[in-house]
C-alpha atoms as a PDB file:
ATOM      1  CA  UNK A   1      12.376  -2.577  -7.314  1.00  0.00           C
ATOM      2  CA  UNK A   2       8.746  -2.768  -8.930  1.00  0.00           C
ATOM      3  CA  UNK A   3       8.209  -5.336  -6.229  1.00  0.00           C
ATOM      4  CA  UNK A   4       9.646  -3.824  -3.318  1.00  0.00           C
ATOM      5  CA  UNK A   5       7.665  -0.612  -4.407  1.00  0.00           C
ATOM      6  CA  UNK A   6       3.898  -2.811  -3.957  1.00  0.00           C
ATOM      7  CA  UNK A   7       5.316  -4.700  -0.877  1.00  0.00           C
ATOM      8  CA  UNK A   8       5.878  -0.762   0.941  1.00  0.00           C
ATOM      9  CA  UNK A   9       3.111   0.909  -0.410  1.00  0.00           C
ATOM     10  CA  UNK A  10       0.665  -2.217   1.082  1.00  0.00           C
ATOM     11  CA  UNK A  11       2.249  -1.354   4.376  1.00  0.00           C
ATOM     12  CA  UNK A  12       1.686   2.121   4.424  1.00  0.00           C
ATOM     13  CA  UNK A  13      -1.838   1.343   3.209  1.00  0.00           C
ATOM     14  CA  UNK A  14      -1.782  -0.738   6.541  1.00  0.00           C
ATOM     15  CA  UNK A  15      -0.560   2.152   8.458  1.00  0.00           C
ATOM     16  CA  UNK A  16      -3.029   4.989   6.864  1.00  0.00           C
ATOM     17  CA  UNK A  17      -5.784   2.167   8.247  1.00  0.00           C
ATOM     18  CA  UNK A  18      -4.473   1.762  11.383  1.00  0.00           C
ATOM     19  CA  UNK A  19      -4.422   5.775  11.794  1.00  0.00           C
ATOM     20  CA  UNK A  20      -8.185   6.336  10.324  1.00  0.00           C
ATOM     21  CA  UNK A  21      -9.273   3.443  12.953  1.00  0.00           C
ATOM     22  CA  UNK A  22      -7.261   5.020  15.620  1.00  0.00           C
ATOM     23  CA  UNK A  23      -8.421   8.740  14.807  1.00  0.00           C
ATOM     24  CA  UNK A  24     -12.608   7.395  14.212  1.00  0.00           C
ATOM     25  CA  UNK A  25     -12.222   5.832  17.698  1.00  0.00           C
ATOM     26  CA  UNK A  26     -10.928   8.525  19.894  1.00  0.00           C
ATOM     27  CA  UNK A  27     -10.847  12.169  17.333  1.00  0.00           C
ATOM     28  CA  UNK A  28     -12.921  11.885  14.767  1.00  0.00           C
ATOM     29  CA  UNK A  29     -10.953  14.471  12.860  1.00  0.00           C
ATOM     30  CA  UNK A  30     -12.798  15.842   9.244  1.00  0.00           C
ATOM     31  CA  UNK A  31     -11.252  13.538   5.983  1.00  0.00           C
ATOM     32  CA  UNK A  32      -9.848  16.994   4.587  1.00  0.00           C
ATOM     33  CA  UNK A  33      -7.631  17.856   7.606  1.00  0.00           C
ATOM     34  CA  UNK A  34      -6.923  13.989   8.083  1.00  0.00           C
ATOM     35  CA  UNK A  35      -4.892  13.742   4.634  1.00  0.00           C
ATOM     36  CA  UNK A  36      -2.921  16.779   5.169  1.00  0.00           C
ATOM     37  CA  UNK A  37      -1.751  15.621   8.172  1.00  0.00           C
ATOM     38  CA  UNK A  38      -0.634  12.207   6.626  1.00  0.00           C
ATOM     39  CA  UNK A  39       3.052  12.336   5.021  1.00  0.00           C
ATOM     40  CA  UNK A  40       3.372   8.982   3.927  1.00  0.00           C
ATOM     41  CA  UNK A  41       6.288   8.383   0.952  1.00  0.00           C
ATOM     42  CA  UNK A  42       4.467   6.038  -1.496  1.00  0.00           C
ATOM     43  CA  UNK A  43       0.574   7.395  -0.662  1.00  0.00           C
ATOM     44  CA  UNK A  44       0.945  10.271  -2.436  1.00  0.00           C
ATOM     45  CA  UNK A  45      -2.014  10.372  -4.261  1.00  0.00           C
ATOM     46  CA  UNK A  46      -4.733  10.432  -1.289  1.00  0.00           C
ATOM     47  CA  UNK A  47      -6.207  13.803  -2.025  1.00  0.00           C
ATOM     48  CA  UNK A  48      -9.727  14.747  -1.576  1.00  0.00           C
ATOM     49  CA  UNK A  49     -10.582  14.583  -4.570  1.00  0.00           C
ATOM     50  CA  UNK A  50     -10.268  10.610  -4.905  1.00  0.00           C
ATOM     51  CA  UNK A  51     -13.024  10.482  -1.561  1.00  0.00           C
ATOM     52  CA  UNK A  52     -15.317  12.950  -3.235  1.00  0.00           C
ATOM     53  CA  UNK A  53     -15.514  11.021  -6.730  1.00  0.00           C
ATOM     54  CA  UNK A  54     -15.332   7.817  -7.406  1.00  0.00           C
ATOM     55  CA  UNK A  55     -12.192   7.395  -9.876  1.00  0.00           C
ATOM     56  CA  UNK A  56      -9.726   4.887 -10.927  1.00  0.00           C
ATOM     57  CA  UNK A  57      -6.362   5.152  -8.918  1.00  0.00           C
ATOM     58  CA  UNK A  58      -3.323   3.920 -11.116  1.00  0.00           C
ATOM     59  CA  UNK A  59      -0.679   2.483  -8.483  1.00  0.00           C
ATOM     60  CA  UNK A  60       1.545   0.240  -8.889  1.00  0.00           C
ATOM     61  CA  UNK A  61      -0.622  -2.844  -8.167  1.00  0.00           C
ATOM     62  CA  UNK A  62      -2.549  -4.466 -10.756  1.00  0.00           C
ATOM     63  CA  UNK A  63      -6.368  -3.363 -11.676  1.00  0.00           C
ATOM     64  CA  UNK A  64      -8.316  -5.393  -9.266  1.00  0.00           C
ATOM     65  CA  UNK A  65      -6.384  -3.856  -6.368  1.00  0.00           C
ATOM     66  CA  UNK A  66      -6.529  -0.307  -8.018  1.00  0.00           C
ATOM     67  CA  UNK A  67      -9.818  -0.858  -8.109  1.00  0.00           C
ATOM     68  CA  UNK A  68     -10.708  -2.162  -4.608  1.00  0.00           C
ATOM     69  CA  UNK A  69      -8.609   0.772  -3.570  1.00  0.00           C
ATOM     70  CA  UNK A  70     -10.885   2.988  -5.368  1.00  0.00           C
ATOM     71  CA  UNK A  71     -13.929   1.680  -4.085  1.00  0.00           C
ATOM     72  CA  UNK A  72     -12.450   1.816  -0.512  1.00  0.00           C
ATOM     73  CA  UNK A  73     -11.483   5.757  -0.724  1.00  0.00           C
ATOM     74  CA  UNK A  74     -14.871   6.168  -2.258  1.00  0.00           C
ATOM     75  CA  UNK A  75     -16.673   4.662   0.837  1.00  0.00           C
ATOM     76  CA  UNK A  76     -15.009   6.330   3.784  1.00  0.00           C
ATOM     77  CA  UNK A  77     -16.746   8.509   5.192  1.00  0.00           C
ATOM     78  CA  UNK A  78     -20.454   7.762   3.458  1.00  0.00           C
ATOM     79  CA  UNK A  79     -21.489   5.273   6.828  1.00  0.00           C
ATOM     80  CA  UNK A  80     -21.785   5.852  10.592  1.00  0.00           C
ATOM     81  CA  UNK A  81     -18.444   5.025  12.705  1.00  0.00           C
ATOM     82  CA  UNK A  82     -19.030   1.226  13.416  1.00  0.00           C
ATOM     83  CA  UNK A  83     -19.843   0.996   9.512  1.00  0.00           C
ATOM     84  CA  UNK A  84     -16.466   2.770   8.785  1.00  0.00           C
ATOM     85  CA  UNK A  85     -14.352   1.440  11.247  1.00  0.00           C
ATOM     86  CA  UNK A  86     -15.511  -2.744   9.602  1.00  0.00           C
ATOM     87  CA  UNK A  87     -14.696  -0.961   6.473  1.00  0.00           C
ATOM     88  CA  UNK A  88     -11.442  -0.158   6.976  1.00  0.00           C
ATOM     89  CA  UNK A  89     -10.650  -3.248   9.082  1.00  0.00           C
ATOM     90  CA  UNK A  90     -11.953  -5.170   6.257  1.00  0.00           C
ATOM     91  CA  UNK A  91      -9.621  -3.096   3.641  1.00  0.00           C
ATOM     92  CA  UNK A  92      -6.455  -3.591   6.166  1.00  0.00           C
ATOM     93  CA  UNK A  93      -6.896  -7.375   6.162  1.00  0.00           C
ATOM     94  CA  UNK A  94      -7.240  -6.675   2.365  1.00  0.00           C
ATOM     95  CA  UNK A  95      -3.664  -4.615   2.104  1.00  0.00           C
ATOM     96  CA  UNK A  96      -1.991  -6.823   4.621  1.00  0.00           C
ATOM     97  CA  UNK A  97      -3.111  -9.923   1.876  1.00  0.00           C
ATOM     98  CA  UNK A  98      -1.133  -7.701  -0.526  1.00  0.00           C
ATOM     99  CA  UNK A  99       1.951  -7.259   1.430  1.00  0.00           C
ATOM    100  CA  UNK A 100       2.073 -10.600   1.938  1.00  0.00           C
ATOM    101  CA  UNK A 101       1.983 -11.558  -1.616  1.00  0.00           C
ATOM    102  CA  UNK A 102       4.610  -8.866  -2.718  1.00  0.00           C
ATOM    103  CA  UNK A 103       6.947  -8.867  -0.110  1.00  0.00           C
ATOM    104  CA  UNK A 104       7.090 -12.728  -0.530  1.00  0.00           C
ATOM    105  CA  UNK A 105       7.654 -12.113  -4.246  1.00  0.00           C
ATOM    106  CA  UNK A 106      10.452  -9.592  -3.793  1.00  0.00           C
ATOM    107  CA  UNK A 107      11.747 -11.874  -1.225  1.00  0.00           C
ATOM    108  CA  UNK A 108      12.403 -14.711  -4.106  1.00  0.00           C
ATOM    109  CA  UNK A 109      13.787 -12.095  -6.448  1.00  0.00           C
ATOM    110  CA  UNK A 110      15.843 -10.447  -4.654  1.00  0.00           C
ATOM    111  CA  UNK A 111      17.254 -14.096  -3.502  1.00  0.00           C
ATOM    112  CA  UNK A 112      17.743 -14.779  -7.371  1.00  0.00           C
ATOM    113  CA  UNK A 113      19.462 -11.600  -8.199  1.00  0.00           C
ATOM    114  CA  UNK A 114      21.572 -11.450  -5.232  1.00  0.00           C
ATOM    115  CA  UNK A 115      22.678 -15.148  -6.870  1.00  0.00           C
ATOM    116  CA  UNK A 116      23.524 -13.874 -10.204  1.00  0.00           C
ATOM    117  CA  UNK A 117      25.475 -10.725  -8.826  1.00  0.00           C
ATOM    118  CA  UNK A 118      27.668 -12.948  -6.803  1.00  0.00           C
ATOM    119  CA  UNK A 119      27.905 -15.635  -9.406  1.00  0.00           C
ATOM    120  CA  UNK A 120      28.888 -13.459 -11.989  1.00  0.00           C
ATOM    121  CA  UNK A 121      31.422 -11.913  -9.810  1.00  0.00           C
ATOM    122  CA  UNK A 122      32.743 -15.216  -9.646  1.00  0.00           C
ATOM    123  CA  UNK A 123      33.051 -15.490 -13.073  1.00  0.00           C
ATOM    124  CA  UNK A 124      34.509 -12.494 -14.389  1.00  0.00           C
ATOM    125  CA  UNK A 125      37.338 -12.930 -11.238  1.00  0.00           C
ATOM    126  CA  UNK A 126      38.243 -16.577 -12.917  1.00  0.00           C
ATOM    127  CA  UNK A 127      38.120 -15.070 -16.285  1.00  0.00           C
ATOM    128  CA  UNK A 128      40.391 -12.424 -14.555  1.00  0.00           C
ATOM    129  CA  UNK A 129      43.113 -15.359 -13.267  1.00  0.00           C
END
């Protein structure tokens, strides 16, 4: 579940790109109002307060992506709009690296335990004959 957890929160990381690209190009909406309109399930902490001040963001990826995650919320906002938009292009190829990875991961584990669930099923129904 761990896995599955990284694999969906690198998509919506994917999708909160996609939307700050989309709302740069055409809105330009202020950061503030931007997050409260977001409602994503697994990007709960994107608050203002992580844009304002650089701080360490403790997800459930390891420390290099926290960390390049931090850096990224830091830097939005702090260029002009042809800086920010290569920015967050840049940190969607990034996230989309990281879905990749975990969804590939929870792909092989979820193959093993599926495995074990029906081979032990198997089991207990001969030890059951």
């Amino acid at each position: 579940m761990r896995v599955k957890r990284k694999a969906e929160t690198a998509s919506e990381l994917m999708m909160f790109c996609d939307m700050l690209m989309l709302d740069i190009e055409f809105r330009n909406t202020p950061l503030t109002e931007l997050l409260k309109s977001y409602d994503f399930r697994y990007l709960d902490f994107l608050k203002i307060e992580n844009i304002k001040n650089i701080g360490y963001i403790s997800l459930p990826f390891n420390s290099n992506e926290n960390e390049k995650l931090s850096s990224f919320l830091y830097q939005l906002g702090k260029t002009d709009v042809s800086g920010q938009l290569s920015l967050i292009k840049g940190f969607k190829e990034y996230s989309d690296i990281i879905y990749k990875k975990y969804s590939s991961q929870y792909e092989k584990s979820s193959k093993l335990y599926v495995s074990f669930g029906f081979f032990g099923g198997v089991i207990i129904s001969l030890m059951i004959i």
